[in-house]
Protein backbone atom coordinates (compact mmCIF):
# COMPACT_ATOMS: atom_id res chain seq x y z
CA UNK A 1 0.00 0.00 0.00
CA UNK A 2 1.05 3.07 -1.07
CA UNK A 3 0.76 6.61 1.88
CA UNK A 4 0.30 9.97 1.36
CA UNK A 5 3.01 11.65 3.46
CA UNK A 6 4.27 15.34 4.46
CA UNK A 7 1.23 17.85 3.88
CA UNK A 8 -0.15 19.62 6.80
CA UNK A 9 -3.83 21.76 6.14
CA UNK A 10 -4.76 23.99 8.56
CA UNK A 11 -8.21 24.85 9.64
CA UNK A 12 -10.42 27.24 11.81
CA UNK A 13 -12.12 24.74 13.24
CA UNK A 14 -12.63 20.94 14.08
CA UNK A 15 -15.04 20.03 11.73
CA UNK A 16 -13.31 21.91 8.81
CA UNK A 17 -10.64 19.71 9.92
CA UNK A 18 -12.50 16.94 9.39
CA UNK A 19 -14.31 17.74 6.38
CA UNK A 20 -10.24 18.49 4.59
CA UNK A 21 -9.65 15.29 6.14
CA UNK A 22 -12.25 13.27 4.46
CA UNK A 23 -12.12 15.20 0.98
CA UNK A 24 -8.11 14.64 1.22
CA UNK A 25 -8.58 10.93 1.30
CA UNK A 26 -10.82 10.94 -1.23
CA UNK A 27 -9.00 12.99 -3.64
CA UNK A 28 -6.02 10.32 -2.48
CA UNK A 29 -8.15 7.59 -2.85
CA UNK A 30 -8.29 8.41 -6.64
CA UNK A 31 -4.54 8.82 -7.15
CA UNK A 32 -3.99 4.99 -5.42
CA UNK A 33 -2.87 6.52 -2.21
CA UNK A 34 -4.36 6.74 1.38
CA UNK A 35 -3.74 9.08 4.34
CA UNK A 36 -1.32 6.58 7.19
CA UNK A 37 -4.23 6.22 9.80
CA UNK A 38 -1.16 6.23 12.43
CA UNK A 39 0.27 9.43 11.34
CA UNK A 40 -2.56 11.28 10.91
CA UNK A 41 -3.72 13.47 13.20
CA UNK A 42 -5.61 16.80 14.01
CA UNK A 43 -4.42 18.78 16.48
CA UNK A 44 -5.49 21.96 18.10
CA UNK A 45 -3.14 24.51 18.11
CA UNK A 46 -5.49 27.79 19.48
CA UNK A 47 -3.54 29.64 21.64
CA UNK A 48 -0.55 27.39 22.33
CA UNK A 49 -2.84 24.07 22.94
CA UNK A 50 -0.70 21.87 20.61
CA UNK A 51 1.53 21.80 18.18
CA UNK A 52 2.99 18.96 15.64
CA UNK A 53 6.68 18.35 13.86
CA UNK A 54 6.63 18.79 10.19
CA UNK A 55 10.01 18.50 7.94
CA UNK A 56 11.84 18.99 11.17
CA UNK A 57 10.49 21.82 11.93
CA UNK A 58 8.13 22.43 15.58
CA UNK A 59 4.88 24.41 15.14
CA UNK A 60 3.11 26.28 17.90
CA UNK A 61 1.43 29.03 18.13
CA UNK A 62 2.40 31.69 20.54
CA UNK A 63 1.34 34.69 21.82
CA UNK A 64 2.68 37.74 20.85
CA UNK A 65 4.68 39.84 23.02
CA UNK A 66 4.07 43.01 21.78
CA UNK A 67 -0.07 43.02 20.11
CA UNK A 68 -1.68 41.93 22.85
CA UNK A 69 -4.53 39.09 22.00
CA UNK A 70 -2.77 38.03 19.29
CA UNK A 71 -1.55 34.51 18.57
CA UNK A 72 0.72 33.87 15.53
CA UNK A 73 2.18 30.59 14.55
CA UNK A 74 5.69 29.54 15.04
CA UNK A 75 8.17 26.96 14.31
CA UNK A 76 11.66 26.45 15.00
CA UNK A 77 13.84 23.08 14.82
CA UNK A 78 12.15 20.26 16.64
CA UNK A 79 13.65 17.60 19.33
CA UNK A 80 14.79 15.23 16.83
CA UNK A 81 16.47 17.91 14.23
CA UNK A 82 18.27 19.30 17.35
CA UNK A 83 19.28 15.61 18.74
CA UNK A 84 20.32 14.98 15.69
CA UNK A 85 22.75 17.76 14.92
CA UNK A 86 24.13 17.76 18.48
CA UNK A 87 24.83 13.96 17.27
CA UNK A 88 26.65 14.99 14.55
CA UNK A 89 28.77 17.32 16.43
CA UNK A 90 29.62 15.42 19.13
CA UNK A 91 30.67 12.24 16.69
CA UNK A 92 33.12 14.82 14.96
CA UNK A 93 34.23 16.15 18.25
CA UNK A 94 35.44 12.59 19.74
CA UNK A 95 38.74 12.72 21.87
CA UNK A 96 39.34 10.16 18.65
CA UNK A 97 40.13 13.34 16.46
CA UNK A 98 42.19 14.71 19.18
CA UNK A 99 45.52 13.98 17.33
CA UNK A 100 44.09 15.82 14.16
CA UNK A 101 44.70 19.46 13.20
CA UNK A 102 41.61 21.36 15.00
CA UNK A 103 41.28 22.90 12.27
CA UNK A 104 40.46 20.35 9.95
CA UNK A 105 37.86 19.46 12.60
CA UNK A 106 36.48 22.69 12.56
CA UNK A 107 36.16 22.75 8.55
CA UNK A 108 34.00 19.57 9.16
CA UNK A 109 31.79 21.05 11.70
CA UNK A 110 31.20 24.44 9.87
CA UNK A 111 30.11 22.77 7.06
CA UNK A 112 27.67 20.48 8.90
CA UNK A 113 26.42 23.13 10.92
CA UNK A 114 25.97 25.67 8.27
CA UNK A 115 24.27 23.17 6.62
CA UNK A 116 21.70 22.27 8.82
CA UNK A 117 21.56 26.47 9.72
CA UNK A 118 20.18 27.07 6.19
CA UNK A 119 17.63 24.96 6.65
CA UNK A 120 16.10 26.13 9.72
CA UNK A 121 17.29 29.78 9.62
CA UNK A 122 13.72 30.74 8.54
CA UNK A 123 10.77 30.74 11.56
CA UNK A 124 11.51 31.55 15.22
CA UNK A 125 14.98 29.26 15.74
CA UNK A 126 17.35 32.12 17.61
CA UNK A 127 16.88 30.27 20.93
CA UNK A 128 17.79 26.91 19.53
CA UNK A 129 20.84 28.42 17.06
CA UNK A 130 21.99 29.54 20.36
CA UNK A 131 21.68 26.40 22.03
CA UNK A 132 23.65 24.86 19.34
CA UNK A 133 26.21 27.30 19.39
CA UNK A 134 26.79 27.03 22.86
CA UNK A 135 27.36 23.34 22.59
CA UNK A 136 29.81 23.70 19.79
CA UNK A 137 31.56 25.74 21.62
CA UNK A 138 31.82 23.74 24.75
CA UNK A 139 32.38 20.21 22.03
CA UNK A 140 35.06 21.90 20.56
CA UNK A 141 36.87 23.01 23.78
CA UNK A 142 36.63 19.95 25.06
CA UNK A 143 38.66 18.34 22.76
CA UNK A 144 41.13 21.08 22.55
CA UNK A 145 41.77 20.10 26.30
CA UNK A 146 42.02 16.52 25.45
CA UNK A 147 44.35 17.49 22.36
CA UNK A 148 46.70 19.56 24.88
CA UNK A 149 46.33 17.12 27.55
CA UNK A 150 44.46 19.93 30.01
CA UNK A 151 42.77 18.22 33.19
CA UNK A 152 39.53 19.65 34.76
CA UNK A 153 35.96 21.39 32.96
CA UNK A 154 37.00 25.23 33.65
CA UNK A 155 37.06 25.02 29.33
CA UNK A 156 34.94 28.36 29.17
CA UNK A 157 38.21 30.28 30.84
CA UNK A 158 40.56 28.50 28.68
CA UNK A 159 38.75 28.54 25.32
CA UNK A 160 36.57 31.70 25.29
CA UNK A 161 34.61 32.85 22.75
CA UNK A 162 37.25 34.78 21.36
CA UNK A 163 39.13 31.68 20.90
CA UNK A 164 35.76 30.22 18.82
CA UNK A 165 35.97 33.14 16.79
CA UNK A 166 39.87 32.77 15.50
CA UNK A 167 39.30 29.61 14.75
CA UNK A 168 36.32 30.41 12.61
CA UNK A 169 33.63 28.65 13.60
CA UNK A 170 30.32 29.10 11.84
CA UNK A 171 28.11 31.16 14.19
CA UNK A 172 24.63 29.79 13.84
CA UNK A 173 23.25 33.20 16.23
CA UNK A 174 22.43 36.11 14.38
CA UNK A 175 21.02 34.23 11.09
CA UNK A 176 17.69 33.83 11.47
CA UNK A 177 15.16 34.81 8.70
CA UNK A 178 11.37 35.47 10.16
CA UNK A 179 8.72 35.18 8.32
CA UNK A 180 5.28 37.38 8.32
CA UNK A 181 3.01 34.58 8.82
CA UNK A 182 0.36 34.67 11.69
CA UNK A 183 -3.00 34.34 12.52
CA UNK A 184 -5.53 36.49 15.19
CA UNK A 185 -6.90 34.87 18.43
């Protein structure tokens, strides 16, 4: 059997929701596919009820902090797009590499974090490029203790962010793109 996968339709209310549901499948149903009755879902998302992962990215709405009443919808990287690049960064940060040029290592990691920066630069991600740079930072000091053979966790003394910046780490802060998107109440 062949699914229907990654579309998302957004409604006002429930039974709009169900009424795109039913004319989705049947519109499907004429193409040889069908909605997966595991992965389908509504959820309600007024005023920050629920939310729902969709190509990586979380969705929520929040309330604004400056119109007050207003709810626009958000989305930054979800839990699994940021487990998986803190993955990747911490497999290219091994004390294995530790005999390498940092450098080289640091070539890698740009290029894996710009990466996966392009793609979620657009929605609400500052919080979570932040997060991400932080742990790089801390990743990559780590092994520059284990490369000079320095003892003890005081890495944010040592290895500053200064130190980041010589080395010329990709910066994943500062490179967000919003979008105008949003919805009242």
């Amino acid at each position: 059997m062949k699914y229907a996968d990654d579309f998302v339709v957004l409604c006002a209310t429930c039974e709009q929701a169900e009424i795109a549901r039913e004319l989705a499948a049947t519109i499907l149903d004429g193409l040889g596919l069908r909605l997966h009755p595991e992965k389908t879902r509504t959820v309600h998302l007024a005023r920050g009820a629920g939310g729902f992962d969709f190509l990586g990215f979380h969705h929520r709405m929040r309330k604004s902090w400056k119109w007050r009443g207003r709810w626009y919808l958000q989305r930054w990287p979800s839990r699994r797009a940021m487990a998986s690049i803190r993955g990747k960064i911490r497999d290219r940060t091994d004390r294995r590499f530790a005999s390498l040029p940092l450098e080289d290592t640091v070539e890698e990691l740009n290029h894996v974090v710009g990466g996966w920066g392009n793609y979620f630069r657009h929605g609400n991600s500052a919080a979570k490029f932040s997060a991400i740079d932080s742990y790089l930072h801390e990743r990559l000091a780590i092994l520059a203790s284990t490369k000079h053979g320095l003892k003890g966790r005081n890495w944010d003394t040592r290895f500053d962010h200064e130190w980041c910046t010589k080395l010329g780490v990709h910066r994943l802060s500062g490179r967000v793109r919003y979008t105008s998107a949003h919805a009242s109440r």
